[in-house]
Every structure is written in C-alpha cells, then in structure tokens.
N, C-alpha and C. Protein backbone atom coordinates (compact mmCIF):
# COMPACT_ATOMS: atom_id res chain seq x y z
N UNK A 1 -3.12 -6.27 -14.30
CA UNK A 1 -3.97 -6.79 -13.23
C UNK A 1 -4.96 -5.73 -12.78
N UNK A 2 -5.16 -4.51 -12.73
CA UNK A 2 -5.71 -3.27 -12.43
C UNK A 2 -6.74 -3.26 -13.61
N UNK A 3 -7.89 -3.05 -12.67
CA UNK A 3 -9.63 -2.81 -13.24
C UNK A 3 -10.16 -1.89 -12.49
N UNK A 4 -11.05 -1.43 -13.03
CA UNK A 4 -12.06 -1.09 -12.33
C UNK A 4 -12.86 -1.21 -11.02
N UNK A 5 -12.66 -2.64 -10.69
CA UNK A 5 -13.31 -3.57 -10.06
C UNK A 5 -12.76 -3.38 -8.89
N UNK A 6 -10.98 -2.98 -8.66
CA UNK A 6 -10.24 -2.93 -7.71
C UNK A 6 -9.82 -1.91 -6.68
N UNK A 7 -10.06 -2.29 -5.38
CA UNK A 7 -9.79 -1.12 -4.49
C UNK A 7 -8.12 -1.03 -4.15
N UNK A 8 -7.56 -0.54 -4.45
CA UNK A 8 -5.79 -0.96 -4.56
C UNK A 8 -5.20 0.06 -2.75
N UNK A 9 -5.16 -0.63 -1.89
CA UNK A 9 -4.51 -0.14 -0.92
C UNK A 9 -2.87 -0.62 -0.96
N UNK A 10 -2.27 0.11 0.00
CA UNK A 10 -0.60 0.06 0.03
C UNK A 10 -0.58 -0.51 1.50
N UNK A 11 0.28 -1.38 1.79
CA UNK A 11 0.48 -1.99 2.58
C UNK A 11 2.10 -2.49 3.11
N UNK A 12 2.51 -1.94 4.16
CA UNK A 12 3.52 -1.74 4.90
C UNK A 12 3.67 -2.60 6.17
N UNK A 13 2.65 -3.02 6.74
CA UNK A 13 2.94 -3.64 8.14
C UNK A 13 2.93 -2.48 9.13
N UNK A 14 2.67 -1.22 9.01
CA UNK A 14 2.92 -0.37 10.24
C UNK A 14 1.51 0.19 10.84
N UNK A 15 1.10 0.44 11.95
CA UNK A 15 -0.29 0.45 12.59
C UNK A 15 -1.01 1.39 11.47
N UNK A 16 -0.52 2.87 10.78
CA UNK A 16 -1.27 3.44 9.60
C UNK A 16 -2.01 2.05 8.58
N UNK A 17 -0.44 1.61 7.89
CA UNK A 17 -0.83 0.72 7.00
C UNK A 17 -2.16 -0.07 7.51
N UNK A 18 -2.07 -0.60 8.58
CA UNK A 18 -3.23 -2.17 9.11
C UNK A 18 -4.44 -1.06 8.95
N UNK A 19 -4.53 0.17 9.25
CA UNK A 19 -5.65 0.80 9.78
C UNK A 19 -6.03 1.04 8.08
N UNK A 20 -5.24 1.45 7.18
CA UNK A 20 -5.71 1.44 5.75
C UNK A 20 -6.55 0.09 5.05
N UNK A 21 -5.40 -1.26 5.78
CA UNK A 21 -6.08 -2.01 4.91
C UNK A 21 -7.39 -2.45 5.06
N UNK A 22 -7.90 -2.32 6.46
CA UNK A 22 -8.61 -2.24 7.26
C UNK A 22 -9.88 -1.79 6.83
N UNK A 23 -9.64 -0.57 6.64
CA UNK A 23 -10.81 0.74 5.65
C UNK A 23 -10.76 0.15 4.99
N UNK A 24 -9.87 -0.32 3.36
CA UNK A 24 -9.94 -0.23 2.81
C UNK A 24 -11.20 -1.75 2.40
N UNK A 25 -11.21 -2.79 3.28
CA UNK A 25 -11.95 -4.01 3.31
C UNK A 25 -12.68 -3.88 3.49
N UNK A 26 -13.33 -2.72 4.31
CA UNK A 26 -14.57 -2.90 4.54
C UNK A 26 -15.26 -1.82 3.53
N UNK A 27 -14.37 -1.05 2.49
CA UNK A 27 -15.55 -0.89 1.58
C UNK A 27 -15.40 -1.57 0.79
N UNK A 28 -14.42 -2.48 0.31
CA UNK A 28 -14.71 -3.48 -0.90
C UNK A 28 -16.06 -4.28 -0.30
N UNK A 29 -16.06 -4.88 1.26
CA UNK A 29 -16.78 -5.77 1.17
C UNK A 29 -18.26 -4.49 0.57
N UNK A 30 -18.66 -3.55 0.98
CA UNK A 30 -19.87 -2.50 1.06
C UNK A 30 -20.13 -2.27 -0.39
N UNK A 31 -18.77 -2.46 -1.24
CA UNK A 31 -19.07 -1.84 -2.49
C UNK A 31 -18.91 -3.11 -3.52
N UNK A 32 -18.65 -4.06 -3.40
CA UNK A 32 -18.52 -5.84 -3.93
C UNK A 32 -17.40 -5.40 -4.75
N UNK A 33 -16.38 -4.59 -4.59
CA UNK A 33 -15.11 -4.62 -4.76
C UNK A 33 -14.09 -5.74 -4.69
N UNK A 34 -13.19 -5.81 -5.64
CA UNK A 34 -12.00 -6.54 -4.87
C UNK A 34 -10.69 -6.35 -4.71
N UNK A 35 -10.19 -6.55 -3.67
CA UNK A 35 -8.79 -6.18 -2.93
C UNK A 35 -7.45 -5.81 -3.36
N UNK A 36 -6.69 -4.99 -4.09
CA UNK A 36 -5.47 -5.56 -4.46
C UNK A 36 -4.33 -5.14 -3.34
N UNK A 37 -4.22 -5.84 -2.63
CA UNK A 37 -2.53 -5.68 -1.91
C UNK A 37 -1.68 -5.23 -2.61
N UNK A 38 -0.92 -4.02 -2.25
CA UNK A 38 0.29 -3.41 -2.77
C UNK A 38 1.55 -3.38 -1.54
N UNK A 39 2.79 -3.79 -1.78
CA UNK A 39 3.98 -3.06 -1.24
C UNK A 39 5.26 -3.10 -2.01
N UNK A 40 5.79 -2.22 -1.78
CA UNK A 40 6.91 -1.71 -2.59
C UNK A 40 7.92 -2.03 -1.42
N UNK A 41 9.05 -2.56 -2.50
CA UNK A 41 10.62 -2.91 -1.93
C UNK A 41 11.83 -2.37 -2.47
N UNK A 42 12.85 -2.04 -2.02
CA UNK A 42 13.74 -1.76 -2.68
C UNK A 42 14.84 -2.12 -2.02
N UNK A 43 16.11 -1.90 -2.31
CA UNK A 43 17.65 -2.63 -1.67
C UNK A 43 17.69 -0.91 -1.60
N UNK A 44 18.39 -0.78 -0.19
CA UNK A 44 18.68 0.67 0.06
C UNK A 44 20.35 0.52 -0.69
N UNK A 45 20.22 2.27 -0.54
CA UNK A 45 21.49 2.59 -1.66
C UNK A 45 22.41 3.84 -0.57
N UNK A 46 23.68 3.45 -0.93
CA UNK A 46 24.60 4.11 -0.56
C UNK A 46 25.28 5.29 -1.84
N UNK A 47 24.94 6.50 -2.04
CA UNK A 47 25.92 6.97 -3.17
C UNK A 47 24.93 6.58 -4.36
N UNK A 48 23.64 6.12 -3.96
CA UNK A 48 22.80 5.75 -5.45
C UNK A 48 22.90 4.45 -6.20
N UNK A 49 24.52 3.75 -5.42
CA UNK A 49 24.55 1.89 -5.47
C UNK A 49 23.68 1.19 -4.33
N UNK A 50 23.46 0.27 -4.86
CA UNK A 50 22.57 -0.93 -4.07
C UNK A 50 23.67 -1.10 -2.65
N UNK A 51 23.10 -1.55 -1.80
CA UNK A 51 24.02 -2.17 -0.58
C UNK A 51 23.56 -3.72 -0.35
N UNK A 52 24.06 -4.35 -0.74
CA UNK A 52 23.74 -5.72 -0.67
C UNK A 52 24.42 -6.08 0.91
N UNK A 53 22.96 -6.52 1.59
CA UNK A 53 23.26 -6.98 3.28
C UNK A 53 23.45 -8.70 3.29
N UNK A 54 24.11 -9.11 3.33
CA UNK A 54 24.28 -10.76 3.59
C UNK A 54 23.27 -11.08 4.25
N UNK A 55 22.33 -12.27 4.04
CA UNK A 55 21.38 -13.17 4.79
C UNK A 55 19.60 -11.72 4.91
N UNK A 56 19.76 -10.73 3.96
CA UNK A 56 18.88 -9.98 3.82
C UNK A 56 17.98 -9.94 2.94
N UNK A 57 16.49 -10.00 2.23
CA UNK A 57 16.19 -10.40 0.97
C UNK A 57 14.94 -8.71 1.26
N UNK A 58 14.76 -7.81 1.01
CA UNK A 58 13.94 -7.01 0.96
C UNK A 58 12.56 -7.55 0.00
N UNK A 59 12.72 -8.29 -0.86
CA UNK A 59 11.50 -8.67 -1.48
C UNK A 59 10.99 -9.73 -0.58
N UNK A 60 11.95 -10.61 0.22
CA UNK A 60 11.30 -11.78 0.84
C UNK A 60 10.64 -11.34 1.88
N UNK A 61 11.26 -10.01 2.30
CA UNK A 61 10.39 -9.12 3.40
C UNK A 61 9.37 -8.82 3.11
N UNK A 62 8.96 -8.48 2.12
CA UNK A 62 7.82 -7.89 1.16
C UNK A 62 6.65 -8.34 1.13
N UNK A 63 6.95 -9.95 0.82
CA UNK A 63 5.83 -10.99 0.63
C UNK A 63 5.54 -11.42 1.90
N UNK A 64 5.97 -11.11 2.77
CA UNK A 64 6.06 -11.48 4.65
C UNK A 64 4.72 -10.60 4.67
N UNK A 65 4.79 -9.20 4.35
CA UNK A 65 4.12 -8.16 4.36
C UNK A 65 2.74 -8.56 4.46
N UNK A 66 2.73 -8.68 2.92
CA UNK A 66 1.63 -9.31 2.21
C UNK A 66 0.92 -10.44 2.53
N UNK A 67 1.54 -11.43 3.12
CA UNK A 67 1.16 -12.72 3.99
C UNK A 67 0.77 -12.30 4.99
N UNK A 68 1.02 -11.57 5.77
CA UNK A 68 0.75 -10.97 7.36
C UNK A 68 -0.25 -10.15 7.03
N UNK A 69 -0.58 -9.31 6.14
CA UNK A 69 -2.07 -8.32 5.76
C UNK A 69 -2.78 -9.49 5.13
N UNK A 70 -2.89 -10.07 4.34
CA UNK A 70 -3.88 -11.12 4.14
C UNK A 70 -4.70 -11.88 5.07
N UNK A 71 -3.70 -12.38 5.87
CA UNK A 71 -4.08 -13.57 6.99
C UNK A 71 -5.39 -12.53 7.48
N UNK A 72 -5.15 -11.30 8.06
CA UNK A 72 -5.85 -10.26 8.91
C UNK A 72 -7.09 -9.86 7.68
N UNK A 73 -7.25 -10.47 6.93
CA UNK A 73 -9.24 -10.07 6.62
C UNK A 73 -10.14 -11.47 6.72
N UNK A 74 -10.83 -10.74 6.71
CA UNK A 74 -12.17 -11.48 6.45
C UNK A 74 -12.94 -11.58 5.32
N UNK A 75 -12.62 -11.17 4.18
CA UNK A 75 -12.95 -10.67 2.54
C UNK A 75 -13.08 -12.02 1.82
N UNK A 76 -14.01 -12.96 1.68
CA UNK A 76 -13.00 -14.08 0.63
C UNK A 76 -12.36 -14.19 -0.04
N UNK A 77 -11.16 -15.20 0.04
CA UNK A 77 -9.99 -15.24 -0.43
C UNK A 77 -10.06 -15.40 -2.16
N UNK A 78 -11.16 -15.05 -2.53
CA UNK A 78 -11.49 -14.95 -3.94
C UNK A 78 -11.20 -13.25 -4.60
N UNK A 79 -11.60 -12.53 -3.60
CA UNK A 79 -11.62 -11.15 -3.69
C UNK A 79 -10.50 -10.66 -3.00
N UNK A 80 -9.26 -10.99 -3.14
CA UNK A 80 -8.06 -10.62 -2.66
C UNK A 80 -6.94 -10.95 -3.45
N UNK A 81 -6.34 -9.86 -3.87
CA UNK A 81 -5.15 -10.28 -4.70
C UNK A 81 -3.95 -9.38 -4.37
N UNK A 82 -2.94 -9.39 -4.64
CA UNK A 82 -1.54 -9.11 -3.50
C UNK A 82 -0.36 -8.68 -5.13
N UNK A 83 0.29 -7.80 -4.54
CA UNK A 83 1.14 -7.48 -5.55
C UNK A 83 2.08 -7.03 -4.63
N UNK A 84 3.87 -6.66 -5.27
CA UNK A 84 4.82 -6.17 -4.57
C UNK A 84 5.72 -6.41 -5.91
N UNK A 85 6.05 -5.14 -5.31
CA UNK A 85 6.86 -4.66 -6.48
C UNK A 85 8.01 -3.72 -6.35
N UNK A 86 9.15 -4.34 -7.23
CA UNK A 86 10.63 -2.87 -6.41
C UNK A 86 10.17 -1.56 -7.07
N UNK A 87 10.95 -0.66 -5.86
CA UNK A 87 10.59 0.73 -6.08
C UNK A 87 10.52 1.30 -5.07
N UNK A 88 10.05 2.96 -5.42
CA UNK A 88 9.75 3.96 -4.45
C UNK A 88 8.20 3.65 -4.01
N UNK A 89 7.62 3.77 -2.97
CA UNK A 89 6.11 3.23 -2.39
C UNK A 89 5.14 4.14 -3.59
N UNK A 90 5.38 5.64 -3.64
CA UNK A 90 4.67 6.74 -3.82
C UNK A 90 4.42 6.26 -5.59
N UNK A 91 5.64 5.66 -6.11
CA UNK A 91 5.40 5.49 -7.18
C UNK A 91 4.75 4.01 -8.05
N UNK A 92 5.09 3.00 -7.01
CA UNK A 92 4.53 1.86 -7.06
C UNK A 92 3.17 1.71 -7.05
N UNK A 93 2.49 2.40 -5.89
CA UNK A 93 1.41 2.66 -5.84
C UNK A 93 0.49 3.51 -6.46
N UNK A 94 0.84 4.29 -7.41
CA UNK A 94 0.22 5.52 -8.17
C UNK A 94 0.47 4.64 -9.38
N UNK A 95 1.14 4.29 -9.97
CA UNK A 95 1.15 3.18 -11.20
C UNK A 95 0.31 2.20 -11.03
N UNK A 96 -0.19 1.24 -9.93
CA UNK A 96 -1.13 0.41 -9.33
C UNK A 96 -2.28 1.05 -9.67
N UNK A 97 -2.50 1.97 -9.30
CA UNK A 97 -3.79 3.03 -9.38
C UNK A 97 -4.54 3.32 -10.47
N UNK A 98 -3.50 2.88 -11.81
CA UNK A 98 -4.05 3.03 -12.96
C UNK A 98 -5.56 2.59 -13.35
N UNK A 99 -6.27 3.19 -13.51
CA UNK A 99 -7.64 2.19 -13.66
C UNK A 99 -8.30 1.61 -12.77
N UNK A 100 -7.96 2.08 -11.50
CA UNK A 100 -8.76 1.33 -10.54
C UNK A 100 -9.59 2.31 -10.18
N UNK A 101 -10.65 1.93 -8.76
CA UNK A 101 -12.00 2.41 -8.59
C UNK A 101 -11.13 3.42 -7.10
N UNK A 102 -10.45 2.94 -6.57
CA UNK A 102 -9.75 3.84 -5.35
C UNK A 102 -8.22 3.15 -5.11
N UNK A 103 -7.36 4.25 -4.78
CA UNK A 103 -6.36 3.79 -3.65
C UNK A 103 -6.25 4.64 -2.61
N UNK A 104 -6.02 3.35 -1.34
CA UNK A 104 -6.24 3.64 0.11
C UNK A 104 -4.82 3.54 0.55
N UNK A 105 -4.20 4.52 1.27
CA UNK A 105 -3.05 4.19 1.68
C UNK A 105 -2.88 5.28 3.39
N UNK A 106 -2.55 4.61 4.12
CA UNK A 106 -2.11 5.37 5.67
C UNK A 106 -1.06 6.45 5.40
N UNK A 107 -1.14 7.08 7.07
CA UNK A 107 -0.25 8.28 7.05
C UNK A 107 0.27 7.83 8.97
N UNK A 108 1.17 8.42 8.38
CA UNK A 108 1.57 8.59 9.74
C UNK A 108 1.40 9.52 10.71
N UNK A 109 1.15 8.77 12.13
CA UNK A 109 0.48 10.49 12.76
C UNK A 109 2.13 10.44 13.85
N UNK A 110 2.00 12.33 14.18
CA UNK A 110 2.75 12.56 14.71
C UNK A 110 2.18 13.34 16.08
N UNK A 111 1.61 14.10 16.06
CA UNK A 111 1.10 14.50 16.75
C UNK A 111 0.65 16.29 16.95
N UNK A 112 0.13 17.05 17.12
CA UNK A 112 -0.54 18.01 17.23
C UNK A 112 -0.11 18.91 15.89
N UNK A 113 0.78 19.66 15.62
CA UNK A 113 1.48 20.29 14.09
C UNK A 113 1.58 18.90 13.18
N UNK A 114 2.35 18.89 13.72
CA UNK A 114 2.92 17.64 12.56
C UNK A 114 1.82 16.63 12.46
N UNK A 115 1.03 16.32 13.23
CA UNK A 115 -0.03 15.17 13.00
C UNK A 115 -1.39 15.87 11.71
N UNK A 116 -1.23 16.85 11.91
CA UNK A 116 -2.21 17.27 10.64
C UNK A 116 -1.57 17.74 9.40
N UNK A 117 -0.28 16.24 8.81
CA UNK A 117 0.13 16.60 7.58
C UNK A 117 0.25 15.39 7.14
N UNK A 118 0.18 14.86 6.21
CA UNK A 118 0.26 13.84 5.63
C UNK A 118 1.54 13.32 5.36
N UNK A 119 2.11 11.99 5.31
CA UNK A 119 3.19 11.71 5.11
C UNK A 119 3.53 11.60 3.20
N UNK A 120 4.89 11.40 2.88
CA UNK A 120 5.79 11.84 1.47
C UNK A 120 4.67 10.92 0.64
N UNK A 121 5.05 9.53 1.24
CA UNK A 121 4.04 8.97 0.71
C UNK A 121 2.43 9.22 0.38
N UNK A 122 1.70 9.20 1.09
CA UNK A 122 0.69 9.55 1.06
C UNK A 122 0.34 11.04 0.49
N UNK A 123 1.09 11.75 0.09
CA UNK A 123 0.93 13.26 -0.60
C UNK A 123 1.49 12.62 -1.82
N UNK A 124 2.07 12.47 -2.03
CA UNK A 124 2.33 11.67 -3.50
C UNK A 124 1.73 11.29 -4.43
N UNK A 125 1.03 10.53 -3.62
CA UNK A 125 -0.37 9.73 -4.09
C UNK A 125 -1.69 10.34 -4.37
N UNK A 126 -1.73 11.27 -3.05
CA UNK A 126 -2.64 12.40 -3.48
C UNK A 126 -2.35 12.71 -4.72
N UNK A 127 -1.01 13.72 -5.23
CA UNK A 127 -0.90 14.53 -6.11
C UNK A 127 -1.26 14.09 -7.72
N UNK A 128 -0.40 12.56 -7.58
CA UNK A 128 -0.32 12.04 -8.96
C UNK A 128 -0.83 10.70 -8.81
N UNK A 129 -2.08 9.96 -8.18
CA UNK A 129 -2.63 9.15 -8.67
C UNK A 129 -3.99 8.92 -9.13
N UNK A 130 -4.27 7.94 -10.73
CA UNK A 130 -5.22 8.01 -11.47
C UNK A 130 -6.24 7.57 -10.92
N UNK A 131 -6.47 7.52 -10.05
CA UNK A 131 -8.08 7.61 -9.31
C UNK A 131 -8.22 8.64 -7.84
N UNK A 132 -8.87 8.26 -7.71
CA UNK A 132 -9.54 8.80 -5.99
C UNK A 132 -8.62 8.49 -5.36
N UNK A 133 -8.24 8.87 -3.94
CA UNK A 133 -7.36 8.54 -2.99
C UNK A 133 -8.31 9.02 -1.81
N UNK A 134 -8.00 7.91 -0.86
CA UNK A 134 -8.43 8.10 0.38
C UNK A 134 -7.21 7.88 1.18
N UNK A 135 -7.03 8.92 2.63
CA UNK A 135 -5.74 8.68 3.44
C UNK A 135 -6.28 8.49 4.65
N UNK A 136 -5.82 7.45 5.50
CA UNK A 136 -6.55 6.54 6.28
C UNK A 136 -5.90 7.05 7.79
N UNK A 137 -6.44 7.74 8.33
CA UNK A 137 -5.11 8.06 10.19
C UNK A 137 -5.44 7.25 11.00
C-alpha cells in the first residue's frame, strides 16, 4: 500500500497523536499528498506470553482509533487511507515508511528537562525510518 504519494502518520488517540495527524493533513492537503493512517496493537505480555483479558479486543481498539482520527479531517475521503497493524508502534511505523514521501508521528511533552526529549517511539522512527520524519509537540 506505501508510495510515494503517501504522507504516513502514526496515530494513537493521545493529544501528541491528534496534534500529528493534524500537521500531518495539512501538508498532504499543501502538497496533494495522500493520508495513510497508522496504529499499532498488540495483546500485552506477561513473561513474553500474551495475556488474554476477557471481553478485551486490542485490535478492535485499534480500528476505534482509526475511526475517531478519520472522522476529525477535512482531507477527502478519497485521500485517506487507514492501516493497523500488531506490533511494536516504533516498528510498525518505520516498516509503513517504506517508500513513502514522510512519516509524521507525536511526542510526548513532559515538561522543562524532560519536555525537550523525544519519546521511545518517536526516536525510533527518527533513527530507522526510510524517509523523512517529522516529530510533531
């Protein structure tokens, strides 16, 4: 699914994330880009096994994600496309990245030391993904 064509942001639901996808729309719309929604899911692990929670679906959470960042542009729904995928974020999204024109992904701020460092994620992405990266505060 990854071109050229695509601005690939990561998307979480958390005020960083909205503020990424945010940026990230308004240069597709500037640059006639189009959108790809990313979030990564995984079943947390105890000991490195899965923990399966009764009445819990982490992917169904996922696509919640993705439904809830969609609804919030204004981009036509032609130029928007949505992916989610299990995994670690840092790595989901740097594989996404393959071939695309940018990925945009938030950081978390903390505040005065700690607010001028980037979060695991977002250094990740820096380090090892195949395009440009922009980190969105």
């Amino acid at each position: 699914m990854t071109s050229e064509k695509f601005v690939v942001v990561g998307v979480d639901g958390s005020p960083d994330g909205t503020a990424a996808l945010h940026w990230a729309e308004q240069y597709a719309i500037a640059t006639g880009a189009d959108l790809l929604l990313v979030t990564a899911w995984h079943w947390p692990t105890s000991y490195g096994v899965p923990i399966g929670m009764e009445g819990w679906d982490p992917q169904a959470d996922a696509e919640k994600v993705l439904e809830k960042a969609t609804a919030q542009l204004t981009i036509p729904e032609s130029k928007v496309h949505t992916a989610f995928e299990c995994g670690a974020a840092g790595e989901v999204l740097v594989a996404a990245s393959d071939g695309t024109r940018l990925l945009v992904v938030g950081t978390r701020g903390h505040g005065t030391l700690k607010g001028s460092l980037i979060g695991s994620v977002s250094s990740y992405c820096v380090h090892h993904a195949h395009c440009p990266v922009v980190v969105v505060r």
